[in-house]
PDB file of N, CA and C in Angstrom:
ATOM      1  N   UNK A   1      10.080  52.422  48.725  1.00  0.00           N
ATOM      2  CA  UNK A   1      11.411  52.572  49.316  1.00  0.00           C
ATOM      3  C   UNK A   1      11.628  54.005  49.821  1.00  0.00           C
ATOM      4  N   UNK A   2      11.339  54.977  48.908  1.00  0.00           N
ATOM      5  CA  UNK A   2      11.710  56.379  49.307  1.00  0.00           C
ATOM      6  C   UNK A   2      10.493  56.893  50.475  1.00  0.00           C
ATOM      7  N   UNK A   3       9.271  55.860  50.652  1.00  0.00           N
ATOM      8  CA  UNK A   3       8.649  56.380  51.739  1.00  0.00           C
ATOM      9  C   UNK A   3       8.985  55.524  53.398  1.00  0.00           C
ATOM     10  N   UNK A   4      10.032  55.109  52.603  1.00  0.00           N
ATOM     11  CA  UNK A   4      10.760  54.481  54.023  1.00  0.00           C
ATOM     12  C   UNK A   4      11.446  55.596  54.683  1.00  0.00           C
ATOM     13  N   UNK A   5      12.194  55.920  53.931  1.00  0.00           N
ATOM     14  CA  UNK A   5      13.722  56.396  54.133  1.00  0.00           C
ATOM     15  C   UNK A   5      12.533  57.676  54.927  1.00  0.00           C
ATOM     16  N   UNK A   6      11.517  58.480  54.396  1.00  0.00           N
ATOM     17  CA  UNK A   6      11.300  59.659  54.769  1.00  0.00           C
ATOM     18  C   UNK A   6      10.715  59.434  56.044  1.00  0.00           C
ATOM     19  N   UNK A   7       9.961  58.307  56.398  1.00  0.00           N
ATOM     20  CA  UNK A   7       9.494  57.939  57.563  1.00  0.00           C
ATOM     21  C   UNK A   7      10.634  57.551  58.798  1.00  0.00           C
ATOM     22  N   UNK A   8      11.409  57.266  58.607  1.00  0.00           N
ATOM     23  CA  UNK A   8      12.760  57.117  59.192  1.00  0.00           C
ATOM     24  C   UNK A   8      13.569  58.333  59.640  1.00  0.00           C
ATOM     25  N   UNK A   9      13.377  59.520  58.382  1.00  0.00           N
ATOM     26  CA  UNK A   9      13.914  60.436  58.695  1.00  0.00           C
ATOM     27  C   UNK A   9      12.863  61.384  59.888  1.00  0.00           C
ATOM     28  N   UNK A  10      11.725  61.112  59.493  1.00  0.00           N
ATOM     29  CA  UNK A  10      10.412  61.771  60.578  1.00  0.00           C
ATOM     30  C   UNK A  10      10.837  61.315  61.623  1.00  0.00           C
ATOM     31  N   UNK A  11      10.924  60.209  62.119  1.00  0.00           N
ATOM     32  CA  UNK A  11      11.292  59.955  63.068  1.00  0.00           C
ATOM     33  C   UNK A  11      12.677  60.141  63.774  1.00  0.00           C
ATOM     34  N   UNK A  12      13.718  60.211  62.994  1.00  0.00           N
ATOM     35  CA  UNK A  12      15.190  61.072  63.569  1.00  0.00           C
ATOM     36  C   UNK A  12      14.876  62.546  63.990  1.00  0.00           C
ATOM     37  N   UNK A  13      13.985  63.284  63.167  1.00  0.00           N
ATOM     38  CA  UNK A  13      13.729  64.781  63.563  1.00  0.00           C
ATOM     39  C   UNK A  13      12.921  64.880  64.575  1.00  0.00           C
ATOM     40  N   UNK A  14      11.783  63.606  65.016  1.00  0.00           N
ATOM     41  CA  UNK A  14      11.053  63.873  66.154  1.00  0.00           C
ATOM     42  C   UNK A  14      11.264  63.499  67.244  1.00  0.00           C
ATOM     43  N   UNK A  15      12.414  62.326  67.516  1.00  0.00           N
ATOM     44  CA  UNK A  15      13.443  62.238  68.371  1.00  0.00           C
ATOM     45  C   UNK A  15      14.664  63.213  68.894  1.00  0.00           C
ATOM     46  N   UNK A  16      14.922  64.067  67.842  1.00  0.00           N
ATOM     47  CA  UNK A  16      16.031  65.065  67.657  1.00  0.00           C
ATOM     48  C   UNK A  16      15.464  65.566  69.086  1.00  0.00           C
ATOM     49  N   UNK A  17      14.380  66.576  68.323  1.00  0.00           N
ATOM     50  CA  UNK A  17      13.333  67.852  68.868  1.00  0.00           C
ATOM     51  C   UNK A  17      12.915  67.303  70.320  1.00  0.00           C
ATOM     52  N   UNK A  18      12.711  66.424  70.410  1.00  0.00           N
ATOM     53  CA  UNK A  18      12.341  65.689  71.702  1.00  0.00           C
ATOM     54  C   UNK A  18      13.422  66.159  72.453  1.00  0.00           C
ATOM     55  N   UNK A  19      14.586  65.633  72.573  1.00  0.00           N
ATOM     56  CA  UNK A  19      15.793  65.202  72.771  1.00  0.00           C
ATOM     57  C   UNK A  19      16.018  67.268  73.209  1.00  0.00           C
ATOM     58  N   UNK A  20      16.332  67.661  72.722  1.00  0.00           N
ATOM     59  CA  UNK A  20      16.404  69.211  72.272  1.00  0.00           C
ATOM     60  C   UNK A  20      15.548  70.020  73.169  1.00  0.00           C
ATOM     61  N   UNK A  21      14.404  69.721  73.218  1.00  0.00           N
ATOM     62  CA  UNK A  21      12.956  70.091  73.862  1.00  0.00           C
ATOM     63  C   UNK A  21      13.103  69.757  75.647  1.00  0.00           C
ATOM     64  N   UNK A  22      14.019  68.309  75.821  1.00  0.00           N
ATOM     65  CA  UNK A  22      13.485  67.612  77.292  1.00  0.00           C
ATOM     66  C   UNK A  22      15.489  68.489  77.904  1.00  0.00           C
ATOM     67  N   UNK A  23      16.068  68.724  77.224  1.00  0.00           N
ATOM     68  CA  UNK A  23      17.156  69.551  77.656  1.00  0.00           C
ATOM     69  C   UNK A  23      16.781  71.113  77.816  1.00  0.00           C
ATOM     70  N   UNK A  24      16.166  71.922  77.067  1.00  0.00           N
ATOM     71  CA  UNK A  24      15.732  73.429  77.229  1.00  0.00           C
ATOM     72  C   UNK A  24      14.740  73.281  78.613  1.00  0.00           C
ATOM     73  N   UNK A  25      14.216  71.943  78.832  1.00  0.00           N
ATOM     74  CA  UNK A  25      13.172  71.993  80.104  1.00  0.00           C
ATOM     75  C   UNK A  25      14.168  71.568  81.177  1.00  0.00           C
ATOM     76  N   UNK A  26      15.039  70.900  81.198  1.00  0.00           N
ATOM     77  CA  UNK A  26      16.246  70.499  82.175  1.00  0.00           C
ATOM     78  C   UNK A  26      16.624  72.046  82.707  1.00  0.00           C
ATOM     79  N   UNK A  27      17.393  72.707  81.950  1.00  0.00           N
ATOM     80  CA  UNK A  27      18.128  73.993  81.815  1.00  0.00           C
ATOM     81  C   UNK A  27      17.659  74.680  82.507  1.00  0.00           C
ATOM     82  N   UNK A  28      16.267  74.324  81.933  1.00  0.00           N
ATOM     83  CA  UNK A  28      15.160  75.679  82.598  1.00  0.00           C
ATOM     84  C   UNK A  28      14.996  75.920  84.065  1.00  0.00           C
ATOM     85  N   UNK A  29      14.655  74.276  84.556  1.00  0.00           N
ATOM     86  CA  UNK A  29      14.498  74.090  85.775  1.00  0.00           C
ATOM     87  C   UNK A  29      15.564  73.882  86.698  1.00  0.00           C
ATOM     88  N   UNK A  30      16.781  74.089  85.834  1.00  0.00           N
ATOM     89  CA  UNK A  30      18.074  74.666  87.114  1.00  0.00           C
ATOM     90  C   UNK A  30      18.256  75.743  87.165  1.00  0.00           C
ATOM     91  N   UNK A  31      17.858  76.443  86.217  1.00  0.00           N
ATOM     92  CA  UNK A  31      17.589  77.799  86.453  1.00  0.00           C
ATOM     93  C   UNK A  31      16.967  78.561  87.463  1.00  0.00           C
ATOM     94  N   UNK A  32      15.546  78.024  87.832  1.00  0.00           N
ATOM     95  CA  UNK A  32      14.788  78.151  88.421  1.00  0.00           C
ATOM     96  C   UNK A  32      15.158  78.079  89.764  1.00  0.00           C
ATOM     97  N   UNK A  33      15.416  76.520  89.997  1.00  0.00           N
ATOM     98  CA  UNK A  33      16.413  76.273  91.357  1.00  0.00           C
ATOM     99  C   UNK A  33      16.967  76.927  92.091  1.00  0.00           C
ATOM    100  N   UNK A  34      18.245  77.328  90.918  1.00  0.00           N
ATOM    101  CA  UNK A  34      19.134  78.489  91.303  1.00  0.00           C
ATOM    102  C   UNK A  34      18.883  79.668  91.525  1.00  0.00           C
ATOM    103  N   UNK A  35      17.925  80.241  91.175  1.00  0.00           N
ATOM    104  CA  UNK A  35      17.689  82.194  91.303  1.00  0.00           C
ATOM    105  C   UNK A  35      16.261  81.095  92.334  1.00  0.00           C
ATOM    106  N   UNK A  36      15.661  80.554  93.292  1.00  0.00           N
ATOM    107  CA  UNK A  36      15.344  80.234  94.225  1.00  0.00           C
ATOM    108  C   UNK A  36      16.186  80.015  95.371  1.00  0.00           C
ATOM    109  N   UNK A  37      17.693  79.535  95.026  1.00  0.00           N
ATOM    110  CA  UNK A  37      18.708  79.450  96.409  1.00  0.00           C
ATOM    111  C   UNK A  37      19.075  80.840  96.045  1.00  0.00           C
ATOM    112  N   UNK A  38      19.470  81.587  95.171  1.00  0.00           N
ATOM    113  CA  UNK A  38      19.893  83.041  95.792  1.00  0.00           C
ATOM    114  C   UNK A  38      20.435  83.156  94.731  1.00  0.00           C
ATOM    115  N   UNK A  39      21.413  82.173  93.974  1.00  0.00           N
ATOM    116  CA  UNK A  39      22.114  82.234  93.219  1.00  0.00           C
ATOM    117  C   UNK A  39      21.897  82.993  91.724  1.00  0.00           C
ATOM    118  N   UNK A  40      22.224  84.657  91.771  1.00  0.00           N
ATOM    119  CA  UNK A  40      21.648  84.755  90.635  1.00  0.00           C
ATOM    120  C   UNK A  40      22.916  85.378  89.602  1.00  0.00           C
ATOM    121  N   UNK A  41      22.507  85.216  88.570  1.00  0.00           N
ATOM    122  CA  UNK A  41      23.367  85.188  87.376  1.00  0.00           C
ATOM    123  C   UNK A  41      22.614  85.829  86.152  1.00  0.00           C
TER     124      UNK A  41
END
């Protein structure tokens, strides 16, 4: 039972991080975008 719950939880944290990970690469690449049109900040 308790190697359920921890396998369950592995998988909430590696979804999290995913999740976390595919937004810092979003961010990144409007970033990029932007100080490419001129726009810098």
């Amino acid at each position: 039972m308790r190697r359920r719950w921890l396998r369950r939880l592995g998988w909430m944290a590696t979804l999290w991080a995913g999740g976390v990970a595919v937004l810092a690469l979003v961010a990144l690449l409007l970033r990029l975008l932007m100080h490419a049109a001129g726009m810098r900040a």
